[in-house]
Protein backbone atom coordinates (compact mmCIF):
# COMPACT_ATOMS: atom_id res chain seq x y z
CA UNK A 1 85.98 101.75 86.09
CA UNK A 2 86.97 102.89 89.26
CA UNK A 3 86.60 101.67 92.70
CA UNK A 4 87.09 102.18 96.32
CA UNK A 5 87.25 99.66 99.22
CA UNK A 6 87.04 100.66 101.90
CA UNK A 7 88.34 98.00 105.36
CA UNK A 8 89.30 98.35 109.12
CA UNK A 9 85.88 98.92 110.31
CA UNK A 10 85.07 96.79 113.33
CA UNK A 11 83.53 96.85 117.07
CA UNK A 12 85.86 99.08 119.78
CA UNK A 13 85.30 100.10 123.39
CA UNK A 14 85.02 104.15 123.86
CA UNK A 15 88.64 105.11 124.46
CA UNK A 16 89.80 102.70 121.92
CA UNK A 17 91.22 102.83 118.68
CA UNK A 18 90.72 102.33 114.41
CA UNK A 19 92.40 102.61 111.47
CA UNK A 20 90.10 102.71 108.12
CA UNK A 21 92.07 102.36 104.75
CA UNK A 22 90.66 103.16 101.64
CA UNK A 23 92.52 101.63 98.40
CA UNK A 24 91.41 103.09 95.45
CA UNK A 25 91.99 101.01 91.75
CA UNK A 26 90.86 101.00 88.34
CA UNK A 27 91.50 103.58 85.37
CA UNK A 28 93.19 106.60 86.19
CA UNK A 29 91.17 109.49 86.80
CA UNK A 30 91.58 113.33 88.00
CA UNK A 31 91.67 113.21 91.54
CA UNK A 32 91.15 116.70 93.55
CA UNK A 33 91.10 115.06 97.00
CA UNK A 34 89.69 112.04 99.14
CA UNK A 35 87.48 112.30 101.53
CA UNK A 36 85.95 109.98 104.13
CA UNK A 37 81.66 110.03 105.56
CA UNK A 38 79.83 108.41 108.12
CA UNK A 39 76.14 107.41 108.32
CA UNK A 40 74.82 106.62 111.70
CA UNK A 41 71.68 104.89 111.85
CA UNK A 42 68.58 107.06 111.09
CA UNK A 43 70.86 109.84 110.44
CA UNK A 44 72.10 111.94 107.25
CA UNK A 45 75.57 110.68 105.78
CA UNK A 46 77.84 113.52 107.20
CA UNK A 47 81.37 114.46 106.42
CA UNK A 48 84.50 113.88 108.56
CA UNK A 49 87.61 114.74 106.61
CA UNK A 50 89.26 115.31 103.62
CA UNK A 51 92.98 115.48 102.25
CA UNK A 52 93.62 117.38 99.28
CA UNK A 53 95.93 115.27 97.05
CA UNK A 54 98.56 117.49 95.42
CA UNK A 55 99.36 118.74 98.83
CA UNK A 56 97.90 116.87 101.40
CA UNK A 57 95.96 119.98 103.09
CA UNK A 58 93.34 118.21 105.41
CA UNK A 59 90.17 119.51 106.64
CA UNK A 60 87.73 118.39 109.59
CA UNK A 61 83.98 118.43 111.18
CA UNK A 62 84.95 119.83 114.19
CA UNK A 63 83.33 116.99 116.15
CA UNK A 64 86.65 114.93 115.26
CA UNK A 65 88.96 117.51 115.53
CA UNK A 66 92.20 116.46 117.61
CA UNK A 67 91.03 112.98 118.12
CA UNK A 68 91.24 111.50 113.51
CA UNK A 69 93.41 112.25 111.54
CA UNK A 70 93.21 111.78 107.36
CA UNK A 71 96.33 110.62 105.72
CA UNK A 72 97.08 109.55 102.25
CA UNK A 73 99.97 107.26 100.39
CA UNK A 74 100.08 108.31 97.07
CA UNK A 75 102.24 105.11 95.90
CA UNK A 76 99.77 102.79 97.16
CA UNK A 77 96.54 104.95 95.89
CA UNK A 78 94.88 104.89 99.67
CA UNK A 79 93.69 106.99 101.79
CA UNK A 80 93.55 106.43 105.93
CA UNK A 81 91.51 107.89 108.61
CA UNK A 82 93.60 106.94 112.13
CA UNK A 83 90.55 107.16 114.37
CA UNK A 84 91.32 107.45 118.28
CA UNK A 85 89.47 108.48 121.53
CA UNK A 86 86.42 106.90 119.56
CA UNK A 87 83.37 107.70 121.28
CA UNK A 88 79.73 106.11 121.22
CA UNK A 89 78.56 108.71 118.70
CA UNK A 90 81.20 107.40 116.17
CA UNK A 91 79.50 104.71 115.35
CA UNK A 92 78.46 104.62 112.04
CA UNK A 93 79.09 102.99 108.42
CA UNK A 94 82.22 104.85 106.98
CA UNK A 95 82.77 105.84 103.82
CA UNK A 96 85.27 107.07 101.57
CA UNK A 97 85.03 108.86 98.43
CA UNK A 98 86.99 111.01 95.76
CA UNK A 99 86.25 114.30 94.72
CA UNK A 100 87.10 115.50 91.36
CA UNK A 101 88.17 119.16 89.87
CA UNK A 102 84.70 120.16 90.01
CA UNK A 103 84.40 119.46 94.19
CA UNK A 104 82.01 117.20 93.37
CA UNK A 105 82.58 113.53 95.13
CA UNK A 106 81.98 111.38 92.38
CA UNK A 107 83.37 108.12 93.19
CA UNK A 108 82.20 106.47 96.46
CA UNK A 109 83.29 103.08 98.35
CA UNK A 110 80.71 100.71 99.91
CA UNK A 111 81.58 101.41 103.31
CA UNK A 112 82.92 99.69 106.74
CA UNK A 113 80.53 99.62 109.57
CA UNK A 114 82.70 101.32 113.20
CA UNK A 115 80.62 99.89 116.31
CA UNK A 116 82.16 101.89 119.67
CA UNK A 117 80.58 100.37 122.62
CA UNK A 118 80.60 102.45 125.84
């Protein structure tokens, strides 16, 4: 079994800053890269980022662009998304997830709820 927890969520003033860490546990399994979501209320889940793990090559919505950035410590088996500038529209439940050799994101955490107040 395999599982992802995702922590760091909380409630922030626009301008402020998060950190979100994702540790990942459980058997080991093929891991092609992690990625992190966000679902704001009423809305589709969306993606924000991804790091691919070999190599670390990231990837962004361009809504985030220059403002989070995706990093990953393979030792500890997490993933991070350093959030900063947040804005209103951040706000959402945040999730992370892996995707495996087929680019398919298979395993997903239970997600960390990011309030920015303006």
């Amino acid at each position: 079994q395999v599982q992802l927890v995702e922590s760091g969520g909380g409630l922030v003033q626009a301008g402020g800053s998060l950190t979100l860490s994702c540790a990942v546990s459980g058997r080991t399994f093929v891991r092609y890269a992690m990625g992190w979501f966000r679902q704001a209320p009423g809305k589709e889940r969306e993606f924000v980022a991804n790091i691919r793990w070999r190599d670390g090559i990231t990837r962004y919505t361009d809504s985030v662009k220059g403002r989070f950035t995706i990093s990953r410590d393979n030792a500890k088996n997490a993933v991070y998304l350093q959030m900063n500038n947040l804005k209103p529209e951040d706000t959402a439940v945040y999730y992370c997830a892996s995707m495996n050799n087929g680019f398919q994101y298979n395993y997903w955490g239970q997600g960390t709820q990011v309030t920015v107040s303006s």
